[in-house]
PDB file of N, CA and C in Angstrom:
ATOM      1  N   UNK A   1      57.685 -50.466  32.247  1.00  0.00           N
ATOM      2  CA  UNK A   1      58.405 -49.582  33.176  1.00  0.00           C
ATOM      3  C   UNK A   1      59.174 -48.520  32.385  1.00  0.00           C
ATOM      4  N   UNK A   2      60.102 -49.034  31.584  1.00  0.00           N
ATOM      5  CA  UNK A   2      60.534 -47.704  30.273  1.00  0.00           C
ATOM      6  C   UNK A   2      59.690 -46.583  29.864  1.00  0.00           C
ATOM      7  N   UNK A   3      58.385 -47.407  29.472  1.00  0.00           N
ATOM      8  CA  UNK A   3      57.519 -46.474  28.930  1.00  0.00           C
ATOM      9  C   UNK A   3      57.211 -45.068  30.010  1.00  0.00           C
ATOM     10  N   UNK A   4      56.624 -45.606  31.023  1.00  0.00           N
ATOM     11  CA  UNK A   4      56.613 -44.190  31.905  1.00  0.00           C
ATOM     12  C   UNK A   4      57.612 -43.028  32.525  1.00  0.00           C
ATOM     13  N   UNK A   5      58.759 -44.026  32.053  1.00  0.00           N
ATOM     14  CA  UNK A   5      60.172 -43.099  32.291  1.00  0.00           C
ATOM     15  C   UNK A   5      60.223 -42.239  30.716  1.00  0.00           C
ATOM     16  N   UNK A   6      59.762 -42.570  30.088  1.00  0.00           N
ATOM     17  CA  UNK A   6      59.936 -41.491  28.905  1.00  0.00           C
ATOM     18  C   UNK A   6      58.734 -40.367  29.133  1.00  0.00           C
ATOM     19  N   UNK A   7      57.992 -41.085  29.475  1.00  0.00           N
ATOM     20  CA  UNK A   7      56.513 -39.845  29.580  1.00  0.00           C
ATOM     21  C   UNK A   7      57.139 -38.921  30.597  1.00  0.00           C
ATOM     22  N   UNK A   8      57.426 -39.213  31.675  1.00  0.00           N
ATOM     23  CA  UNK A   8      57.617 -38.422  32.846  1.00  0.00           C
ATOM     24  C   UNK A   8      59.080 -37.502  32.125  1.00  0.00           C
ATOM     25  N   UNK A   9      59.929 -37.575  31.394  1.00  0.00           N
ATOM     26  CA  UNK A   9      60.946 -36.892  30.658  1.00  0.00           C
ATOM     27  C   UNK A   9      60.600 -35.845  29.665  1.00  0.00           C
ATOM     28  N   UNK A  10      58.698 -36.505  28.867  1.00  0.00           N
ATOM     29  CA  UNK A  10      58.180 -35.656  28.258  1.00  0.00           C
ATOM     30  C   UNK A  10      57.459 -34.452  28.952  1.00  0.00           C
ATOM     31  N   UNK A  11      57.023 -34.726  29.841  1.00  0.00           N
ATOM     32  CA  UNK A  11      56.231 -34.278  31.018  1.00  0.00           C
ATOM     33  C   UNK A  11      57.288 -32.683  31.089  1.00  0.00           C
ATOM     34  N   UNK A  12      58.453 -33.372  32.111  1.00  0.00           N
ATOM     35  CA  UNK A  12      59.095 -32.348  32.407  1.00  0.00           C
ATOM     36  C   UNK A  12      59.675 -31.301  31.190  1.00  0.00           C
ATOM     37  N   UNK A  13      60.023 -31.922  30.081  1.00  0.00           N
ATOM     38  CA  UNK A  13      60.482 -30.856  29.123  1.00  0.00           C
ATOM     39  C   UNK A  13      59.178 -30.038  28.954  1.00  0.00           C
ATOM     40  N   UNK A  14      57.728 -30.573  28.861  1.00  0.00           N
ATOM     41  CA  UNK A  14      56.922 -29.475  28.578  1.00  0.00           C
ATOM     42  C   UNK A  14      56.660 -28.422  29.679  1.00  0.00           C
ATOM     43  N   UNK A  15      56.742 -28.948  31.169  1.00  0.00           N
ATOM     44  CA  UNK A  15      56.929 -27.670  31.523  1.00  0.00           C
ATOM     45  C   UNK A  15      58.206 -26.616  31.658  1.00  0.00           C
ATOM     46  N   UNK A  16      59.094 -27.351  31.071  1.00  0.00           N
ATOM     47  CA  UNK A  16      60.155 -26.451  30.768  1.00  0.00           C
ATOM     48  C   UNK A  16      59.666 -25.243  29.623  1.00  0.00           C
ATOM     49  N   UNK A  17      59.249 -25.876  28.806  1.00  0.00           N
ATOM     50  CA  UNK A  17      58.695 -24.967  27.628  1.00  0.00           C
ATOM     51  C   UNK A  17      57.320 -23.954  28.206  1.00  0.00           C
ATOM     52  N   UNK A  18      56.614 -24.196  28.636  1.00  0.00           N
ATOM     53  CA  UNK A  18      55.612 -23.642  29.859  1.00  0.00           C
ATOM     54  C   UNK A  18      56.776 -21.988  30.074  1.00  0.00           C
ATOM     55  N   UNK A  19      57.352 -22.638  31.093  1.00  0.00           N
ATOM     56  CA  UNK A  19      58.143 -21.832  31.942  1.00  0.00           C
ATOM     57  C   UNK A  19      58.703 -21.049  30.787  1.00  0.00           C
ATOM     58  N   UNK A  20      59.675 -21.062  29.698  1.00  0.00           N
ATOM     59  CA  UNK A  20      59.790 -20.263  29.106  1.00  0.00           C
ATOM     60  C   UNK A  20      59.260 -19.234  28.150  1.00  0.00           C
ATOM     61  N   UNK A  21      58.096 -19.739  28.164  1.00  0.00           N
ATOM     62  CA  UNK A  21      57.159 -18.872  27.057  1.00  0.00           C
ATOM     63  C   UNK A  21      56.532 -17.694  28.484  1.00  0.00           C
ATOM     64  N   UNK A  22      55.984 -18.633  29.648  1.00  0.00           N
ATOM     65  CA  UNK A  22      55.622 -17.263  30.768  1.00  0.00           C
ATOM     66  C   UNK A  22      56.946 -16.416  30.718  1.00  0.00           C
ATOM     67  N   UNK A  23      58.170 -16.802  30.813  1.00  0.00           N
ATOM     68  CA  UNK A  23      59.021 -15.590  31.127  1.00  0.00           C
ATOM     69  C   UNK A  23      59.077 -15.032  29.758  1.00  0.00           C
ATOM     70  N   UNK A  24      58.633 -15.577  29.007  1.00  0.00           N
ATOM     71  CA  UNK A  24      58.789 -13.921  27.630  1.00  0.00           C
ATOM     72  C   UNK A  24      57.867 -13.402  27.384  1.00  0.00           C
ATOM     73  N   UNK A  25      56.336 -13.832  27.840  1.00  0.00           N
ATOM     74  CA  UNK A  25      55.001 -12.923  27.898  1.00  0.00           C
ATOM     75  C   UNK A  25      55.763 -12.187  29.321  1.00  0.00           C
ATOM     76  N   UNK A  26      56.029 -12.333  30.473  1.00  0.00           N
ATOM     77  CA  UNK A  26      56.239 -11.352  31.768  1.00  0.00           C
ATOM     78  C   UNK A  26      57.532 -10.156  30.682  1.00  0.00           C
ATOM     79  N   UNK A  27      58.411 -10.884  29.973  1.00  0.00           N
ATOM     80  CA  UNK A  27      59.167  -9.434  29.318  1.00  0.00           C
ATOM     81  C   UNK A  27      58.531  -8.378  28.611  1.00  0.00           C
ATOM     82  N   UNK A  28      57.537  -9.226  27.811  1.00  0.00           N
ATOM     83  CA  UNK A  28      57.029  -8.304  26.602  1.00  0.00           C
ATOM     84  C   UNK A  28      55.902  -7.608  27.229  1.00  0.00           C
ATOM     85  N   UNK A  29      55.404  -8.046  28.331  1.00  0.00           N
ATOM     86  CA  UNK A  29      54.475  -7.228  29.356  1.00  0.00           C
ATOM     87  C   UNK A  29      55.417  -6.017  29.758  1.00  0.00           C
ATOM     88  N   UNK A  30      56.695  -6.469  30.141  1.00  0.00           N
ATOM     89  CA  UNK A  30      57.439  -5.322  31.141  1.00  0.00           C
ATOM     90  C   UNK A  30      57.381  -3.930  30.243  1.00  0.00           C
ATOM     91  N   UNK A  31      58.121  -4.480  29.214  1.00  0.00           N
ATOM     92  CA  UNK A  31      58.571  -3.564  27.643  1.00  0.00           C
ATOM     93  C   UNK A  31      57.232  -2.729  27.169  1.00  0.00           C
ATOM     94  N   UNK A  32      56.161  -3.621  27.471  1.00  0.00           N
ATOM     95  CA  UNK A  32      55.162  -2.928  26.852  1.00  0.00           C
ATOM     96  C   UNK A  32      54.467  -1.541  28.061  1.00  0.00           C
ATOM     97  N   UNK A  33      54.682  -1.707  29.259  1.00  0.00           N
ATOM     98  CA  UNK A  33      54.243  -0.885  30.536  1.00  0.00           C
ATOM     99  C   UNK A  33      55.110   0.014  30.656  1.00  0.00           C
ATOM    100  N   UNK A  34      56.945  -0.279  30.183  1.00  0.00           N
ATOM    101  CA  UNK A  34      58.040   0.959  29.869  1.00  0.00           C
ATOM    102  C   UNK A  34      57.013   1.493  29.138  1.00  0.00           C
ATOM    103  N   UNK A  35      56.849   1.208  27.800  1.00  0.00           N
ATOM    104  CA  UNK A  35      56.567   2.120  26.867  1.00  0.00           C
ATOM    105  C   UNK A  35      55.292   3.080  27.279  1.00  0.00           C
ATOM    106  N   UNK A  36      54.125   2.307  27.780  1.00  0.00           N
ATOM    107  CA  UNK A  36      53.095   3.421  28.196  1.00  0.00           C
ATOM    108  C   UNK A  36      53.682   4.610  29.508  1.00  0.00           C
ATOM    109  N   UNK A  37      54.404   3.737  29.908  1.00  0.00           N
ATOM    110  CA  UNK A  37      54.699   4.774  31.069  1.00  0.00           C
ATOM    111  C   UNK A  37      55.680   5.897  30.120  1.00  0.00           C
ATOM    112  N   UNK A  38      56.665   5.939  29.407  1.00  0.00           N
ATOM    113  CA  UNK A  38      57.441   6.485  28.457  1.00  0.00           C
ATOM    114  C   UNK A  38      55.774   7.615  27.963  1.00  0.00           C
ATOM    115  N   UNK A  39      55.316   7.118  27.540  1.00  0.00           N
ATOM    116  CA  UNK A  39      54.130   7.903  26.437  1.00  0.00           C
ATOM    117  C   UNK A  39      53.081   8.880  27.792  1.00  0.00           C
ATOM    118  N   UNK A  40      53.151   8.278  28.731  1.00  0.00           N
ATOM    119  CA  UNK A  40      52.273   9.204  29.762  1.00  0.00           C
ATOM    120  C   UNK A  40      53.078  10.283  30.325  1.00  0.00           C
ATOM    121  N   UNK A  41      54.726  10.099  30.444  1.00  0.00           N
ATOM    122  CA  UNK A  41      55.516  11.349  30.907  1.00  0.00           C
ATOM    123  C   UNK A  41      55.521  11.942  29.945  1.00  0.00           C
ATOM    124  N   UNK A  42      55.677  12.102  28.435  1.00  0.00           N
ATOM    125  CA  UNK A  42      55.700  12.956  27.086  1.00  0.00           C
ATOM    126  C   UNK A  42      54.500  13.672  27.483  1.00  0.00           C
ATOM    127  N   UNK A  43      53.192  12.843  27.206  1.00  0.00           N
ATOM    128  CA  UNK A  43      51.769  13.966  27.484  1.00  0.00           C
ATOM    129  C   UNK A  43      51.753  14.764  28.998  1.00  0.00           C
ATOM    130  N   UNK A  44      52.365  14.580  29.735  1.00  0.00           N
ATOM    131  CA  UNK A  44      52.519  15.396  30.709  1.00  0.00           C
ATOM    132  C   UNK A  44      53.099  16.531  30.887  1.00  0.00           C
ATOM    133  N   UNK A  45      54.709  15.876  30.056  1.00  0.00           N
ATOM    134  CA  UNK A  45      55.458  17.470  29.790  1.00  0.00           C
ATOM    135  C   UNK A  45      53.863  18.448  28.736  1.00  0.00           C
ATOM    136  N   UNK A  46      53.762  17.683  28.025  1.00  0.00           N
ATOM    137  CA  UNK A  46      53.077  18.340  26.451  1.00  0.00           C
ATOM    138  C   UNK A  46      51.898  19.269  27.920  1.00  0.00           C
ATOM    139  N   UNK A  47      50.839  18.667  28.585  1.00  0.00           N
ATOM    140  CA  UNK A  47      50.263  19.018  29.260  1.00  0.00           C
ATOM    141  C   UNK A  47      50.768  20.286  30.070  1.00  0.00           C
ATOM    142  N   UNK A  48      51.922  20.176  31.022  1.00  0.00           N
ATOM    143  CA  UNK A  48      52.555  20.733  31.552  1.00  0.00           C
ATOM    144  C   UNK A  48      52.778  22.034  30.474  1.00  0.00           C
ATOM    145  N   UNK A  49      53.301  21.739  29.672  1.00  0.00           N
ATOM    146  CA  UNK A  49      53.689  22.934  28.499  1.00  0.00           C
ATOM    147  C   UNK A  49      52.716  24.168  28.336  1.00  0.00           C
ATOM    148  N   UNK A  50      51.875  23.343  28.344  1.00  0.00           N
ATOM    149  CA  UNK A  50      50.138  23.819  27.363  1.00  0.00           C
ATOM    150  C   UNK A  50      49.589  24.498  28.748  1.00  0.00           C
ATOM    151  N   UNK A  51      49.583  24.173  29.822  1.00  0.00           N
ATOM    152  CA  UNK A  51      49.110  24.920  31.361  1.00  0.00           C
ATOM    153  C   UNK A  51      50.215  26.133  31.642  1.00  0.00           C
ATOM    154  N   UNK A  52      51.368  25.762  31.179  1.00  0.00           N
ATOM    155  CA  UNK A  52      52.155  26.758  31.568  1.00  0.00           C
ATOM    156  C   UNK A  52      51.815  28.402  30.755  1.00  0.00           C
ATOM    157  N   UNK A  53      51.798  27.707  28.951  1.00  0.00           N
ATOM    158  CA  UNK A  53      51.071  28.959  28.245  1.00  0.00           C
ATOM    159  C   UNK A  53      49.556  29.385  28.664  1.00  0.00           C
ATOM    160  N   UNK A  54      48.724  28.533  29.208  1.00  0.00           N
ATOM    161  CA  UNK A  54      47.425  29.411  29.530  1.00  0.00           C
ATOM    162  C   UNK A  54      48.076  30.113  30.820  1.00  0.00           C
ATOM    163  N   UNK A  55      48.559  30.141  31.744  1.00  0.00           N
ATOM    164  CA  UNK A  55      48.951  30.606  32.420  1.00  0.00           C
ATOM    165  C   UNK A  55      49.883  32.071  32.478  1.00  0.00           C
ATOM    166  N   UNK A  56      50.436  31.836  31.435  1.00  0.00           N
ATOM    167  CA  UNK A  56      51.184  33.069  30.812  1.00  0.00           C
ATOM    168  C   UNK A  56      49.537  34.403  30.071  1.00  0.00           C
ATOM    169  N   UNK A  57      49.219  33.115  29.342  1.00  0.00           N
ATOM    170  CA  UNK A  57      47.919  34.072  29.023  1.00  0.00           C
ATOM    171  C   UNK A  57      47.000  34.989  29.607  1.00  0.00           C
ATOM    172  N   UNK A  58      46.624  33.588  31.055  1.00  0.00           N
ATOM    173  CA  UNK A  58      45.768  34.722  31.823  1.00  0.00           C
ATOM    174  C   UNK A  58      46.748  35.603  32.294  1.00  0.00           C
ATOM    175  N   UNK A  59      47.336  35.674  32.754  1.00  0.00           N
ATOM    176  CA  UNK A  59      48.698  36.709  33.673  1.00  0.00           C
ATOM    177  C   UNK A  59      48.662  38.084  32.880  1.00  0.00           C
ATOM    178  N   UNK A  60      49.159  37.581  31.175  1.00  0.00           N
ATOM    179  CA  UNK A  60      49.198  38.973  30.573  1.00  0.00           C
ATOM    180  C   UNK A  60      47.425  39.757  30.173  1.00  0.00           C
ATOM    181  N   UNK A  61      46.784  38.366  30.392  1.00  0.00           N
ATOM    182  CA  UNK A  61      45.247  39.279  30.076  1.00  0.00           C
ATOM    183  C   UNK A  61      45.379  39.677  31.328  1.00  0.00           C
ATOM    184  N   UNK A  62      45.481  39.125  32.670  1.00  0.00           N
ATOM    185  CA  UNK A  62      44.828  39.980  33.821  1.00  0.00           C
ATOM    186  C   UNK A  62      45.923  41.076  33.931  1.00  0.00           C
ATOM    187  N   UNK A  63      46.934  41.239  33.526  1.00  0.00           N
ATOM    188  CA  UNK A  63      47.446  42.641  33.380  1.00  0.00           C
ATOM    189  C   UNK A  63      47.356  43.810  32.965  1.00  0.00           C
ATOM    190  N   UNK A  64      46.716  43.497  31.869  1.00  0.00           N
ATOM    191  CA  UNK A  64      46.131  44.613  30.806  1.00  0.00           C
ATOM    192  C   UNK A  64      44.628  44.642  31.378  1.00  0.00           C
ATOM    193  N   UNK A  65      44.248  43.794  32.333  1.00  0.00           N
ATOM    194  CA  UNK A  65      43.008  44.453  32.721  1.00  0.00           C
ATOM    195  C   UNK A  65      43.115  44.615  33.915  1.00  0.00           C
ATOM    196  N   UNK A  66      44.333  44.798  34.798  1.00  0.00           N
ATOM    197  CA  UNK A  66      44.528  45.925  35.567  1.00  0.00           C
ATOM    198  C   UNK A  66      44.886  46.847  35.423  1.00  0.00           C
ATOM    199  N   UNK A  67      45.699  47.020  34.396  1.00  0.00           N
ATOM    200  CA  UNK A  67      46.009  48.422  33.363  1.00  0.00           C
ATOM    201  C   UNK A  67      45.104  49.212  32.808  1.00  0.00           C
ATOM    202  N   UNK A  68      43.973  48.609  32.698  1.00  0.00           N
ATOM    203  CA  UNK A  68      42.789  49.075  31.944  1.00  0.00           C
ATOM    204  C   UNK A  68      42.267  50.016  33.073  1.00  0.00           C
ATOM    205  N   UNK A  69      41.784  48.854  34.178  1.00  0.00           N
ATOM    206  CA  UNK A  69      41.273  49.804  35.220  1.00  0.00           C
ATOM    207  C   UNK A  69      41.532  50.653  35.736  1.00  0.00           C
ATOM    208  N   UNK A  70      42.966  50.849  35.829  1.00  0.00           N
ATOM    209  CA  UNK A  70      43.325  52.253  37.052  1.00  0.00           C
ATOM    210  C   UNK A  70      43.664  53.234  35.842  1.00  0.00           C
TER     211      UNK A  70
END
């Protein structure tokens, strides 16, 4: 009768240990999805940046080639 009262004590500490290793893979998941999300708003500004100068570009080319024409 002892004997299965220790197993069932071992039992429960291992899913204690269970339970804590899932909650630090669910952190290092969280930390790791900040960071891509962190790295996808940077290339966006960078994107954003880079559309804004072609945009400037065509503007001043299509200016000078309405200047051209008349």
């Amino acid at each position: 009768m002892h004997g299965s009262r220790r197993n069932h004590s071992e039992q429960g500490e291992g899913e204690e240990e269970e339970e804590e290793e899932e909650e630090e893979e669910e952190e290092e998941e969280e930390e790791e999805e900040e960071e891509e999300e962190e790295e996808e708003e940077e290339e966006e500004e960078e994107e954003g940046e880079k559309q804004e100068e072609q945009e400037q570009e065509e503007e001043s080319s299509y200016s000078r080639s309405c200047s051209v024409a008349f």
